[in-house]
Protein backbone atom coordinates (compact mmCIF):
# COMPACT_ATOMS: atom_id res chain seq x y z
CA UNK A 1 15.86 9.07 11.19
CA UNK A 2 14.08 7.58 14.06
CA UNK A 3 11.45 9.72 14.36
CA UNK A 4 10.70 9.31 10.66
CA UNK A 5 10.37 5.57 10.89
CA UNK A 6 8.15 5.91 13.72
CA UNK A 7 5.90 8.56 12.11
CA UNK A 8 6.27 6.03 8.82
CA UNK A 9 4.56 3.30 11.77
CA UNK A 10 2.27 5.58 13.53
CA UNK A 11 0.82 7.61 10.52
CA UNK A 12 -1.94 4.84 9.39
CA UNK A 13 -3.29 4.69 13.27
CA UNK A 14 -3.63 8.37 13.77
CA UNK A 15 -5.20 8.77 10.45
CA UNK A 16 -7.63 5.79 11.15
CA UNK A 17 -8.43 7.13 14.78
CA UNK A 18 -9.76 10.62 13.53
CA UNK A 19 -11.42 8.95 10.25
CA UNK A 20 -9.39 11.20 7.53
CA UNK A 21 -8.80 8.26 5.68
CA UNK A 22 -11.13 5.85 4.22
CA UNK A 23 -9.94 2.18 4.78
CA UNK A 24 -12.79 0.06 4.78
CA UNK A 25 -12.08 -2.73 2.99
CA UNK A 26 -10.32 -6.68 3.65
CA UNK A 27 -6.91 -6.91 3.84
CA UNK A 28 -4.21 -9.98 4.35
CA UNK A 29 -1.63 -8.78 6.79
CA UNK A 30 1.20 -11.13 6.94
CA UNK A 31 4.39 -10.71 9.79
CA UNK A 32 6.40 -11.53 12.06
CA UNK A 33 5.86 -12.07 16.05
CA UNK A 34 8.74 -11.38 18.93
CA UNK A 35 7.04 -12.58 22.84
CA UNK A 36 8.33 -13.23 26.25
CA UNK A 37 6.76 -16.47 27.67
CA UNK A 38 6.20 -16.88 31.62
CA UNK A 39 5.84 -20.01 33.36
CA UNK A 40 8.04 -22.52 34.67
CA UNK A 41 10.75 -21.26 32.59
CA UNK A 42 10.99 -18.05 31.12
CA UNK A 43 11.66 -18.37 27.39
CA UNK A 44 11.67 -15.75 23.95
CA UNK A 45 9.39 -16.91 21.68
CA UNK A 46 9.67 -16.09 17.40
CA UNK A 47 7.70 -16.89 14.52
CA UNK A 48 5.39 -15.47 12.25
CA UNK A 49 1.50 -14.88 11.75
CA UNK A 50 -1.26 -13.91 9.19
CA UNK A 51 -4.42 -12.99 9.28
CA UNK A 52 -7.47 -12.34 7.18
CA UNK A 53 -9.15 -8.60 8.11
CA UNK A 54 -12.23 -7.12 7.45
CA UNK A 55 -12.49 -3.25 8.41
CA UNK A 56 -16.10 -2.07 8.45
CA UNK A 57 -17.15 1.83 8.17
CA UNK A 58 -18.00 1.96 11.49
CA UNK A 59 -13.87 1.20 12.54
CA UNK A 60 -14.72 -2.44 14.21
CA UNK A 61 -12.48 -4.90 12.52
CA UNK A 62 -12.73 -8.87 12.43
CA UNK A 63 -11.15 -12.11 10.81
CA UNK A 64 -9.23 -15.38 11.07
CA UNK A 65 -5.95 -15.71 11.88
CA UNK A 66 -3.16 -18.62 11.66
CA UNK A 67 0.24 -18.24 13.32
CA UNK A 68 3.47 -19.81 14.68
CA UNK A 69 5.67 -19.49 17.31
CA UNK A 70 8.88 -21.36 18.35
CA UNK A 71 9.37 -21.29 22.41
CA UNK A 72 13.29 -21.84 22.83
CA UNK A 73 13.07 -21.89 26.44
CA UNK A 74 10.78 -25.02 26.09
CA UNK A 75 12.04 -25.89 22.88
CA UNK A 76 8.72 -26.80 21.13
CA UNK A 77 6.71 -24.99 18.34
CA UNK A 78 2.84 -23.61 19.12
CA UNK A 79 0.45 -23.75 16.07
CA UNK A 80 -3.00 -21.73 16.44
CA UNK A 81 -5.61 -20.70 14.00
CA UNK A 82 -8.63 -18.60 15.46
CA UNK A 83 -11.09 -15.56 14.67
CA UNK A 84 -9.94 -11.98 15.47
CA UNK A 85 -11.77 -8.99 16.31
CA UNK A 86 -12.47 -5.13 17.96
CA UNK A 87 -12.83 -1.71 17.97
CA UNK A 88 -10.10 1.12 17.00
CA UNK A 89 -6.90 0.13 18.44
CA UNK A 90 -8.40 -2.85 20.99
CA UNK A 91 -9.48 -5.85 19.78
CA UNK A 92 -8.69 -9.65 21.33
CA UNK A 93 -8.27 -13.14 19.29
CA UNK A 94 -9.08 -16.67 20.27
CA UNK A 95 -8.24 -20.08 18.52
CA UNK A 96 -7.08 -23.56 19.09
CA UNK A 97 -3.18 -24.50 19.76
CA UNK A 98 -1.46 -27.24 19.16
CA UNK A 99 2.09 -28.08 21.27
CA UNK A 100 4.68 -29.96 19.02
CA UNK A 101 7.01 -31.44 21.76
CA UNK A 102 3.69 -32.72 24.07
CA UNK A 103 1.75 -33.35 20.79
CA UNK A 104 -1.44 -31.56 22.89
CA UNK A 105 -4.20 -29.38 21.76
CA UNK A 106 -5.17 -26.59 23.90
CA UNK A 107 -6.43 -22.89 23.82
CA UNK A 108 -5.22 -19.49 23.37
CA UNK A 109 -6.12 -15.82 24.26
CA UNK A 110 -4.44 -12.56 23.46
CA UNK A 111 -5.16 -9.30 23.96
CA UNK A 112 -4.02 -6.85 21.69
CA UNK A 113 -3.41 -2.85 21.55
CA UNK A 114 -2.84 -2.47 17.86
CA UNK A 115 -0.98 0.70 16.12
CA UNK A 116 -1.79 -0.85 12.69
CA UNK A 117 1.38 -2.08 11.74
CA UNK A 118 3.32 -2.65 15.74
CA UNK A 119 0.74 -4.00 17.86
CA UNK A 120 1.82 -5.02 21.32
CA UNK A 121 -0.42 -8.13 23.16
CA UNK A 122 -0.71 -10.35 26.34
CA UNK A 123 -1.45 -13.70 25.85
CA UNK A 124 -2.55 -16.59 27.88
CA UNK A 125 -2.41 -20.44 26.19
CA UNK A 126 -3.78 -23.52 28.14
CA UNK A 127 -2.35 -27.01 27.77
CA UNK A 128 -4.18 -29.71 29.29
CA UNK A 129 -0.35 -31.30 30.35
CA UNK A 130 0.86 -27.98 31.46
CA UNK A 131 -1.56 -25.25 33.09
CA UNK A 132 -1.87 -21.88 31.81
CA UNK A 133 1.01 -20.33 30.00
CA UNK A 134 1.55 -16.73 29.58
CA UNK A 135 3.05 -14.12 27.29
CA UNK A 136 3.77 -10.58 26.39
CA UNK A 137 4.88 -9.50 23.00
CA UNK A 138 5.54 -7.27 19.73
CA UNK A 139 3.09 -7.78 16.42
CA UNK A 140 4.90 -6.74 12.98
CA UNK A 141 2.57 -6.54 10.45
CA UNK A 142 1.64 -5.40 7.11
CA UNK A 143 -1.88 -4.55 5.81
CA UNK A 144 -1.89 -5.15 2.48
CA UNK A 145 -5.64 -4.14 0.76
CA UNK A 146 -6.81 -6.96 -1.08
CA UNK A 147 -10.83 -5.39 -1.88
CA UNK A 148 -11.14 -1.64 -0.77
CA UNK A 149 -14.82 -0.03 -0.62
């Protein structure tokens, strides 16, 4: 059973990586986000995330995302919106944040390896009240095609 479900994850990335597939197109990919945050305090972070994607022919992929985590450790939610982009199964995203419990605005950074629908990421987040924050965590996500070329 478990290495069906993992096949079921791993088929789309394998297919995209040799080209057998076609999947040019835009998709909306909503999920869900699990991360580990390190800084003062060590804390689990969970929330959710969208984004808009555009795959071109030529396997670079771009868009906007929007997303929200709840630190527990710190006890505060983290809002960010920000464009999204790469090659294959690298890419990086960037984007404003805003910090519920300080009420700040600050940046964010993540790197991501992405297997289509797991991708795995380190982040970094600056706060102008607390430094540079960062983070390690799971992507869950689900292209859905919403034009296909």
């Amino acid at each position: 059973m478990r290495s069906w479900f993992l096949s079921l994850l791993l088929l789309p990335t394998a297919a995209l990586a040799s080209g057998g597939w076609d999947f040019t197109g835009t998709y909306i990919s909503p999920g869900l986000n699990l991360g580990y945050g390190f800084d003062d305090h060590t804390e689990v972070n969970f929330g959710g995330e969208i984004s808009l994607v555009r795959l071109t022919v030529e396997s670079t992929w771009y868009g906007l995302y929007v997303d929200g985590l709840h630190a527990f450790g710190g006890d505060t939610t983290r809002l960010s919106a920000g464009f999204e982009g790469g090659y294959l199964l690298g890419g990086m995203d960037a984007g404003v944040i805003y910090d519920t419990a300080t009420e700040s605005y600050g940046t964010r950074a993540r790197f991501i390896l992405s297997l289509v629908i797991p991708s795995a990421y380190v982040a970094t987040t600056w706060l102008p009240d607390q430094g540079a924050h960062w983070e390690v965590g799971l992507l869950v996500k689900v292209p859905i095609p919403i034009v296909h070329e």
